[in-house]
Protein backbone atom coordinates (compact mmCIF):
# COMPACT_ATOMS: atom_id res chain seq x y z
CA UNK A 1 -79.27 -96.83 -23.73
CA UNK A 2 -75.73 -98.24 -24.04
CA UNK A 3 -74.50 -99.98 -20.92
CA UNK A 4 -70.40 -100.36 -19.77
CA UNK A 5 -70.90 -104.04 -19.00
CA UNK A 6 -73.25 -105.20 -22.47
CA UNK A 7 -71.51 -106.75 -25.08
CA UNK A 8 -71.05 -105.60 -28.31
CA UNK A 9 -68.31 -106.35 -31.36
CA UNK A 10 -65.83 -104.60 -33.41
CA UNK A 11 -66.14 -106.56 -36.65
CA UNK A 12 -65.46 -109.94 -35.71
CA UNK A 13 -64.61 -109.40 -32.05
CA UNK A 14 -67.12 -110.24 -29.22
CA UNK A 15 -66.62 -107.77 -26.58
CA UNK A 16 -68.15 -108.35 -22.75
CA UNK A 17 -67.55 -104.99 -21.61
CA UNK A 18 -66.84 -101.41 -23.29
CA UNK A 19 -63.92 -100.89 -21.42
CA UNK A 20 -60.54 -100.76 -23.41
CA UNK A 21 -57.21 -101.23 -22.12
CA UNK A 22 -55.17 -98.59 -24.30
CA UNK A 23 -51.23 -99.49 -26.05
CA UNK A 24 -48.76 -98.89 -23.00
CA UNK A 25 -45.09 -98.93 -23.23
CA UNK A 26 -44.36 -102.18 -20.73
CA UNK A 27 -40.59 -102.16 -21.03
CA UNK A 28 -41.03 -106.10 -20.58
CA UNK A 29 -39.86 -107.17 -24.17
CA UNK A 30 -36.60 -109.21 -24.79
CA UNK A 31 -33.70 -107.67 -26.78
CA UNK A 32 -34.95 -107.86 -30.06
CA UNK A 33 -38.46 -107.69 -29.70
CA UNK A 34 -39.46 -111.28 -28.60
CA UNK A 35 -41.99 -111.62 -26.19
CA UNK A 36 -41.41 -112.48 -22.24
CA UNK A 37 -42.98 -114.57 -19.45
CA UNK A 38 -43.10 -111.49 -17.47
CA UNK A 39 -44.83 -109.50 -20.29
CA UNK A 40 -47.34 -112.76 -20.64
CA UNK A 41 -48.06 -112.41 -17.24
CA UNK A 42 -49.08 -109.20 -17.32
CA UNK A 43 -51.87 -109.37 -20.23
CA UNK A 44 -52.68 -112.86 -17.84
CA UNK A 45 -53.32 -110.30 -14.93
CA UNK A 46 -55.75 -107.58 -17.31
CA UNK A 47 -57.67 -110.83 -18.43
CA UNK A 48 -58.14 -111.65 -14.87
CA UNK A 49 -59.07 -108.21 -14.39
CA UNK A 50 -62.18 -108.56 -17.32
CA UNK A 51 -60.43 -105.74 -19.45
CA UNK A 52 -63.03 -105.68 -22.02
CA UNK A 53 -60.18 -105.22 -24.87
CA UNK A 54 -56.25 -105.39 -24.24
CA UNK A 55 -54.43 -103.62 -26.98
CA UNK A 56 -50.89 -104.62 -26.75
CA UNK A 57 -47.87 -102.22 -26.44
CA UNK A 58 -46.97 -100.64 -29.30
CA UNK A 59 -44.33 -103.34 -31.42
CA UNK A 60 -42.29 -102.00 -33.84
CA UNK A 61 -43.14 -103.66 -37.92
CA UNK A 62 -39.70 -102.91 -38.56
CA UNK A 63 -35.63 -102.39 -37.26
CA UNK A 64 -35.69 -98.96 -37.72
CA UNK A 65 -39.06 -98.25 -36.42
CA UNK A 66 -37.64 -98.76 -32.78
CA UNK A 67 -38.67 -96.67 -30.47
CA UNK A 68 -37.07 -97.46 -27.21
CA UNK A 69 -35.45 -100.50 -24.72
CA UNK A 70 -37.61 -103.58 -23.96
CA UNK A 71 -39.85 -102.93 -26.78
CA UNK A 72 -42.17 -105.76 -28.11
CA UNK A 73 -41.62 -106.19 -31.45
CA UNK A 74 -42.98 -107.92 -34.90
CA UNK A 75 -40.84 -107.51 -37.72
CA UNK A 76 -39.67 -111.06 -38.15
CA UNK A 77 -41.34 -114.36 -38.53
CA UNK A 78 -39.20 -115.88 -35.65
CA UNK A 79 -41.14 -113.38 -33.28
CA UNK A 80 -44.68 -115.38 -33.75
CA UNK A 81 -44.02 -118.28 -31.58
CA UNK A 82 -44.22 -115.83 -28.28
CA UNK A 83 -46.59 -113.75 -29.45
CA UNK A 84 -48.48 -116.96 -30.09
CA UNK A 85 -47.87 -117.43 -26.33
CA UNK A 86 -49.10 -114.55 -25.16
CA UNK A 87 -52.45 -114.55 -27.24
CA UNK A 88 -53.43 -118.21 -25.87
CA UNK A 89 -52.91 -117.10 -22.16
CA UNK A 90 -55.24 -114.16 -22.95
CA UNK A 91 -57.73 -116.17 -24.37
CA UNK A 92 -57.54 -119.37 -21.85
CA UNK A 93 -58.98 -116.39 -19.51
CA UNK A 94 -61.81 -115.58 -21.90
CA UNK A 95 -59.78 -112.31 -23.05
CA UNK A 96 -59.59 -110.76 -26.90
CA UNK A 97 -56.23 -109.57 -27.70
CA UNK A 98 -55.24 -106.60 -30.26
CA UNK A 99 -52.05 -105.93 -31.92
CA UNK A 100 -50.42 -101.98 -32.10
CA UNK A 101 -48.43 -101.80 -35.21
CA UNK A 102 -46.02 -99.24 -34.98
CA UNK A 103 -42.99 -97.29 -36.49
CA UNK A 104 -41.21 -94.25 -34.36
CA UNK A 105 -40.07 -92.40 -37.23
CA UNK A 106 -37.98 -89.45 -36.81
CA UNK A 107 -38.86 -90.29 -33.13
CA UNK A 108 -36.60 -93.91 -33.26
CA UNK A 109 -33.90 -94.88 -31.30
CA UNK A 110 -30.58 -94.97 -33.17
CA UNK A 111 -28.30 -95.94 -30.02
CA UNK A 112 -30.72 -99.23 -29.94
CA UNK A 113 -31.18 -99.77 -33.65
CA UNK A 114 -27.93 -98.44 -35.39
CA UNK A 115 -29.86 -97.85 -38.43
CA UNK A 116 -30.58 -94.12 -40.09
CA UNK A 117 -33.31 -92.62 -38.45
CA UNK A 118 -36.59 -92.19 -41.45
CA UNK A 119 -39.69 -89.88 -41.74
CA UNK A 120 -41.28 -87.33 -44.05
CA UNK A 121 -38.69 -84.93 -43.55
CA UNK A 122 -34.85 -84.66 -42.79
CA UNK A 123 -33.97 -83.56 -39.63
CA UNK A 124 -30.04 -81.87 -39.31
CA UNK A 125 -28.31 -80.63 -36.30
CA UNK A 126 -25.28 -79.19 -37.01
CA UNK A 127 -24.41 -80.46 -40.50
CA UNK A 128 -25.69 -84.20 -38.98
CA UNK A 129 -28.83 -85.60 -40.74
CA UNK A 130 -30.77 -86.73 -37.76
CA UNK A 131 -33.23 -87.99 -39.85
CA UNK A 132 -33.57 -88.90 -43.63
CA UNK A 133 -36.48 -87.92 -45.69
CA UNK A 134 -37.65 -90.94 -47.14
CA UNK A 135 -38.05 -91.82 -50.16
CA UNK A 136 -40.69 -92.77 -52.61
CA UNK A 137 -39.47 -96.65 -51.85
CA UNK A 138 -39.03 -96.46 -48.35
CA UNK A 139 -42.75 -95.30 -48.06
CA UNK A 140 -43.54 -98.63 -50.16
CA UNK A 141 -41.42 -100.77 -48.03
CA UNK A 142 -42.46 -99.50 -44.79
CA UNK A 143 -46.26 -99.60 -45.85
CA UNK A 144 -45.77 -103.12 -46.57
CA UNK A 145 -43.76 -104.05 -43.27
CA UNK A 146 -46.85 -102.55 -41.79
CA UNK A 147 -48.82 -105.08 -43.87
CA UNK A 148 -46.65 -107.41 -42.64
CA UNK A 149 -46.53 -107.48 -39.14
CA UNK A 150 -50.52 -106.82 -39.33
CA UNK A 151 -49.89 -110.62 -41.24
CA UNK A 152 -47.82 -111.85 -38.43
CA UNK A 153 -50.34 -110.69 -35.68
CA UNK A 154 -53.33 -112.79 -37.55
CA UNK A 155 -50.90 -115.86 -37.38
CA UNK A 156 -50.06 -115.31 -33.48
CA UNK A 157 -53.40 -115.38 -33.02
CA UNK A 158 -54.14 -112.26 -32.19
CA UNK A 159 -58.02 -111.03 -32.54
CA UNK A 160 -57.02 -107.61 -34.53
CA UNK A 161 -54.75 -105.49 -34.84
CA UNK A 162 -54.58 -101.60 -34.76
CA UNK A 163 -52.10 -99.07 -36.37
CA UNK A 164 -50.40 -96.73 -34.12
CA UNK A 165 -50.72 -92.86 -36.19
CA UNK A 166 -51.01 -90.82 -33.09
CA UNK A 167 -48.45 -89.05 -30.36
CA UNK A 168 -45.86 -88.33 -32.99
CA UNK A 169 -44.42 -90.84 -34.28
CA UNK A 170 -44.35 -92.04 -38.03
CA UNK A 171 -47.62 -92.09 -39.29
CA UNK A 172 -48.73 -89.23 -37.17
CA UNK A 173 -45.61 -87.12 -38.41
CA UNK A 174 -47.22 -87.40 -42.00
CA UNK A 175 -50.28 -86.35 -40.77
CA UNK A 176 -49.37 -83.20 -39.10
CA UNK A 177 -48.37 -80.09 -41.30
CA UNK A 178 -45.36 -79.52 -38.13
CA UNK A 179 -43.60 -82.66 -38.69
CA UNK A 180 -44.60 -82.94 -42.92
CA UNK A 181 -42.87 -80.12 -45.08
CA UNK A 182 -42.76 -82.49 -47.85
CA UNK A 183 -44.00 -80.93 -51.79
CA UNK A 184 -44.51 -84.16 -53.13
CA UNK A 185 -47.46 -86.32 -53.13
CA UNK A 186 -47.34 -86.93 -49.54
CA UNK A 187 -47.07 -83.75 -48.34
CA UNK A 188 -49.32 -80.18 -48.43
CA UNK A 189 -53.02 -81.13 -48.50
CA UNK A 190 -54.87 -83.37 -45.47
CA UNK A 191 -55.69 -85.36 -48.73
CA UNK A 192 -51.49 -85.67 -49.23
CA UNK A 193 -50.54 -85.95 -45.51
CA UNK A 194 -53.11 -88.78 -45.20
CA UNK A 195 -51.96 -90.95 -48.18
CA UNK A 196 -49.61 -93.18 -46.54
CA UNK A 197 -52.08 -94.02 -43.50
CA UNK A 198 -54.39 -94.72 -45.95
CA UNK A 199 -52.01 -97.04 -47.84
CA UNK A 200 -50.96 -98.70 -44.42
CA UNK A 201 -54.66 -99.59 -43.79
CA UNK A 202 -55.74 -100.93 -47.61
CA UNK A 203 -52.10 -103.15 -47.36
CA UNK A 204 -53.05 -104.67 -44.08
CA UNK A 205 -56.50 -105.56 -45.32
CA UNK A 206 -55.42 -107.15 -48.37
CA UNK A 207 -52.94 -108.77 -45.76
CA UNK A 208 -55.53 -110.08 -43.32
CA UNK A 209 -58.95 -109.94 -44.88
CA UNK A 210 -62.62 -108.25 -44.38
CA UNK A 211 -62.98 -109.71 -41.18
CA UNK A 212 -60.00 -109.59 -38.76
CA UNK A 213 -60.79 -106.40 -37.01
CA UNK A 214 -58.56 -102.91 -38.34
CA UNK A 215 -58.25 -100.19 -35.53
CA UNK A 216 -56.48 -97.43 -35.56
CA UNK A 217 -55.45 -94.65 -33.02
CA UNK A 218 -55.01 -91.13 -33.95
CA UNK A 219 -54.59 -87.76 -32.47
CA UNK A 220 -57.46 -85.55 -31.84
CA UNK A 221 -55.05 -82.85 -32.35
CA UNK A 222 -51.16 -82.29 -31.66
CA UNK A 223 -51.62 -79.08 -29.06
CA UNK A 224 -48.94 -77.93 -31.19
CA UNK A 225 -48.77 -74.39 -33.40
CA UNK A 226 -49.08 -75.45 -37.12
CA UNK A 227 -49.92 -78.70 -36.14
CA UNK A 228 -52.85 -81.59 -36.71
CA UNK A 229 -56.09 -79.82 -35.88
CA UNK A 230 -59.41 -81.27 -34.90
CA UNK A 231 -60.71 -80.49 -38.39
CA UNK A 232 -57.97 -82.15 -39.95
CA UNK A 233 -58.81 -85.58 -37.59
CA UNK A 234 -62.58 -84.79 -38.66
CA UNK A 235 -61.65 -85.26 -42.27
CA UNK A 236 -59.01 -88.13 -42.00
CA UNK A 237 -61.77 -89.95 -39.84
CA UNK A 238 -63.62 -89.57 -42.60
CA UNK A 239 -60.91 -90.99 -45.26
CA UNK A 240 -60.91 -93.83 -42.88
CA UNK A 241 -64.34 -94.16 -42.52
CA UNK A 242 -64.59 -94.65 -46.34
CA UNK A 243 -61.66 -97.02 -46.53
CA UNK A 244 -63.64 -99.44 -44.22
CA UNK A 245 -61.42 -98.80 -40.47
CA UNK A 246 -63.14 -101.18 -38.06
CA UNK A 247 -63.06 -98.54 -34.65
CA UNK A 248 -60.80 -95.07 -34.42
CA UNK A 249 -59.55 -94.65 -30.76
CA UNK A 250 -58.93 -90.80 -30.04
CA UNK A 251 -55.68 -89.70 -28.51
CA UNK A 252 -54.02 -86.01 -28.59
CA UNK A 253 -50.16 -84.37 -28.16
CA UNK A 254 -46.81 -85.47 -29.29
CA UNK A 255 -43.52 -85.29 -27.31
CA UNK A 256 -43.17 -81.62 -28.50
CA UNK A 257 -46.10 -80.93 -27.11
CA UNK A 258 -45.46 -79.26 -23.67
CA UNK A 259 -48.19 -79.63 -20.94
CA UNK A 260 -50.50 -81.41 -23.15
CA UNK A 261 -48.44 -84.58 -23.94
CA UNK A 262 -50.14 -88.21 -24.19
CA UNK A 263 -49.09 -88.81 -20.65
CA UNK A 264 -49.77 -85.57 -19.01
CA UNK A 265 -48.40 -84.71 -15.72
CA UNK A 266 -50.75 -83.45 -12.75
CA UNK A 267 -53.76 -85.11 -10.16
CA UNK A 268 -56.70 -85.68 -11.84
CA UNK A 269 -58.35 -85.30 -8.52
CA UNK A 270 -61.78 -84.35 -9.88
CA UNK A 271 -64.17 -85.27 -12.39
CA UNK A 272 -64.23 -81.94 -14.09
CA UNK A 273 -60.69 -82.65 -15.05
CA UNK A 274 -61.21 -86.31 -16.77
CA UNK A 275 -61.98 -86.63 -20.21
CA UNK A 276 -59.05 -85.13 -21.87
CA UNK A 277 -60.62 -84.82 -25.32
CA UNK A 278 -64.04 -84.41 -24.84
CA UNK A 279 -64.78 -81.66 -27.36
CA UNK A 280 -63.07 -83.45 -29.84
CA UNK A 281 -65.44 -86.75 -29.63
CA UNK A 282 -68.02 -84.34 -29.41
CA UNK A 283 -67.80 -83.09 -32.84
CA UNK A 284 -66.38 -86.66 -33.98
CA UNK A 285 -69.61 -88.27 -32.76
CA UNK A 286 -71.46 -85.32 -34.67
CA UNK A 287 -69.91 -86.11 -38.10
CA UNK A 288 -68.48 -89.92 -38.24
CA UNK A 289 -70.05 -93.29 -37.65
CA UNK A 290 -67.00 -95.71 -37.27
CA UNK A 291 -67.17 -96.91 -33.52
CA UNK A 292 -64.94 -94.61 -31.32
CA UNK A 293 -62.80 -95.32 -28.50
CA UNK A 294 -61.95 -92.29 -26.47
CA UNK A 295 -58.91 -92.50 -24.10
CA UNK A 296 -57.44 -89.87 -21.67
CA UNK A 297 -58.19 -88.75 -18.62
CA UNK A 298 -60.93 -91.45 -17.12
CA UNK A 299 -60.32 -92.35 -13.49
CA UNK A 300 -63.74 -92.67 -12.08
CA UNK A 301 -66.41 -94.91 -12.92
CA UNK A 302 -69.26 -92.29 -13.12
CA UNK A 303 -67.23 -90.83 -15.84
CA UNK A 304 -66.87 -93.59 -17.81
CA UNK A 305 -70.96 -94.98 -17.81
CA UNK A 306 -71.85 -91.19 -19.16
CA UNK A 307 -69.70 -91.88 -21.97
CA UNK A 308 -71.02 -94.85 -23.01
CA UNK A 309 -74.38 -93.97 -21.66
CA UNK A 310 -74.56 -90.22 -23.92
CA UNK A 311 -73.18 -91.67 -26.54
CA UNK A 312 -70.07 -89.04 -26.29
CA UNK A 313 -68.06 -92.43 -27.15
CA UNK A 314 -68.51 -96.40 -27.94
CA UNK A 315 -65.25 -97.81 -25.80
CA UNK A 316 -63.74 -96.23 -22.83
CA UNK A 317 -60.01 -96.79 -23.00
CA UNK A 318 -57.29 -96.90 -19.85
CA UNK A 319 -54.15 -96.57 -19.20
CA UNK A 320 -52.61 -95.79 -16.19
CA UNK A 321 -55.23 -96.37 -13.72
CA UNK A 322 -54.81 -100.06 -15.03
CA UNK A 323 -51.18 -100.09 -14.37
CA UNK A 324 -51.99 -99.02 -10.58
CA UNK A 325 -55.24 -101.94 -10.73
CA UNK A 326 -55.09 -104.12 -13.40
CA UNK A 327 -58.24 -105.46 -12.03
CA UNK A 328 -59.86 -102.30 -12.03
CA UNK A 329 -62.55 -103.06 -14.45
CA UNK A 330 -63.78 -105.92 -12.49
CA UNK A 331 -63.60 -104.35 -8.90
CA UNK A 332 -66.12 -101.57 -10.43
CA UNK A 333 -68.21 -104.47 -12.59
CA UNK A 334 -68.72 -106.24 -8.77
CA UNK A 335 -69.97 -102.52 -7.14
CA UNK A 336 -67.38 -100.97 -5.83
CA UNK A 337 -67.54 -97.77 -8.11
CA UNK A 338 -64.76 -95.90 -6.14
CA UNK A 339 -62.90 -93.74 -8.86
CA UNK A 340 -58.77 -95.24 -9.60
CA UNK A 341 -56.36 -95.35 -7.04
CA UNK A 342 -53.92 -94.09 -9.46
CA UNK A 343 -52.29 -90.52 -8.74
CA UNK A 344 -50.89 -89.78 -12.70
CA UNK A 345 -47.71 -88.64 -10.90
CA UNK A 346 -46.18 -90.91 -13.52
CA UNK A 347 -43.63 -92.21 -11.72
CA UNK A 348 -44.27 -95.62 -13.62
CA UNK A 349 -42.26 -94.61 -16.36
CA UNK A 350 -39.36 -95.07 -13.46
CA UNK A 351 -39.11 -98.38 -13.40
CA UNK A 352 -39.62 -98.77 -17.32
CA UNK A 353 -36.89 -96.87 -18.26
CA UNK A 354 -34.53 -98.70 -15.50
CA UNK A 355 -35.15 -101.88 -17.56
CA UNK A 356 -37.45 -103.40 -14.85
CA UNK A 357 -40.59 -103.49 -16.36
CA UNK A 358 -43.70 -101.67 -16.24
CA UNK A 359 -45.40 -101.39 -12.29
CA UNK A 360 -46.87 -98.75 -10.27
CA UNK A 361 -43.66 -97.19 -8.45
CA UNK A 362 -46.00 -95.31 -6.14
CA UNK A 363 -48.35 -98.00 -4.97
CA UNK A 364 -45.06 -100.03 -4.41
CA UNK A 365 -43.85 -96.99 -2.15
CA UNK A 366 -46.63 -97.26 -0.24
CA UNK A 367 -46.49 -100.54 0.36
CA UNK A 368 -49.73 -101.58 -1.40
């Protein structure tokens, strides 16, 4: 029976623990993308804190991909040398490192950027395209600056990378029949919606090779009306089972998506209320073999052995509680099993979005 604290591999990473630290927005990038001492520090701390697997913020593969302030990028050669920095401070601690590849689509932030917002479909508010539809050649450029920054990551040293195709943004807005209107070959069928995720992933393998580790993170659904369904992730998972994906890590909502948003509001003050997408894994467990990472929801420790321990998933992923205790993992590996101090009031986006970096606001309140 699978145990939290055995250690297993993902491809060619050696893991000492299932537990995953999941792609947060730390707001602790330079202008530009380049990588910080304060944003070094912080993957220093989660090392400390014997995170099985840190996957890093999401960075942007290209200028127009931006998604918001502070926000680590990897677009350019000139952006290695930090990122170089931060993977050899990880691994000085004994840590394994992933890169999020990302692109915000119609979801990008033009004040930051000044470039023309892209995605599968045009977006127009009064008379003003929003968002262009791109283009058979901007799919085929932004597949390969995908490839590319996947290139870049292997060169900072980084131990794998994993493509960001959930909560909205680019890839997920071809994936989901709300966002993806288009007639052409990319658009319509699962098969259509699908294509360019599944050129993304064949591009960065050619890039990297068989053996630096491919992740990817999609939704389990959008929680949206005419949106990406479970079925629909059961038969992408599939696609990406086929085209050789190292681990999927399961995710759900968009920023349309009310209530049921990535970061969703309320106490998870029970146990009956972790797990966000349980049923989901359920029926992905049932029907796909590619190592799963489930995320959402997990704040006590109980939780997270009968996930590992029933097989309902392979990784356990964090977020939030690890912004409260980044050494969270290793408090519960000594004995202490008490669930996360972390309330999911989300007042950590506070501080982000103020430009001072990613903390927990409440714990900081309280004087802890």
């Amino acid at each position: 029976m699978p145990d939290l604290f055995e250690k297993s591999a993902i491809n060619s990473i050696r893991l000492n623990n299932r537990f995953v630290r999941s792609a947060t927005w730390e707001g602790l990038a330079a202008e530009g993308g380049a990588c910080t001492s304060r944003l070094i520090a912080l993957m220093q701390e989660l090392a400390d804190g014997e995170v099985g697997l840190i996957i890093s913020g999401h960075a942007y593969v290209s200028r127009e991909g931006q998604a918001g302030p502070w926000q680590l990028g990897v677009y350019v050669d000139e952006l290695i040398p930090g990122l170089r920095k931060m993977t050899d401070a990880v691994h000085k601690r004994s840590g394994k490192i992933v890169l999020q590849l990302a692109h915000a689509g119609c979801r990008a932030a033009f004040g930051l950027t000044g470039r023309q917002k892209i995605g599968p479909c045009a977006e127009v508010d009064r008379d003003k395209t929003l968002c262009r539809e791109m283009t058979p050649d901007d799919i085929r450029h932004t597949v390969q600056r995908f490839a590319a920054g996947a290139a870049r990551g292997q060169q900072s040293g980084f131990d794998g990378v994993q493509i960001h195709a959930a909560h909205g943004y680019l890839l997920s807005q071809f994936l989901s029949p709300f966002y993806n209107k288009r007639t052409d070959e990319y658009g319509g069928s699962i098969e259509n919606r699908a294509r360019i995720v599944l050129e993304v992933l064949s591009a960065i393998r050619s890039a990297v090779g068989d053996r630096f580790p491919v992740l990817i993170k999609i939704n389990s659904e959008d929680f949206l009306d005419g949106g990406f369904s479970v079925e629909e992730m059961l038969q992408v998972a599939a696609m990406l089972e086929k085209a050789g994906v190292d681990a999927i890590e399961l995710s759900g909502g968009t920023g349309d998506s009310g209530k049921l948003t990535p970061v969703r509001p309320g106490k998870i003050d029970s146990e009956k209320k972790e797990v966000f997408y349980q049923k989901a894994a359920v029926r992905y467990k049932a029907n796909i073999d590619v190592p799963l990472i489930l995320v959402g929801g997990v704040r006590s420790y109980a939780v997270a052995e009968q996930i590992v321990k029933t097989g309902l998933a392979d990784y356990v992923a964090l977020c939030r509680p690890l912004i409260r205790e980044p050494h969270l993992i290793k408090r519960w590996q000594s004995g202490d099993h008490r669930p996360s101090t972390c309330l999911s009031d989300n007042l950590c986006f506070k501080p982000v979005r103020a430009g001072e970096g990613l903390y927990c606001y409440t714990a900081e309140k309280l004087g802890k």
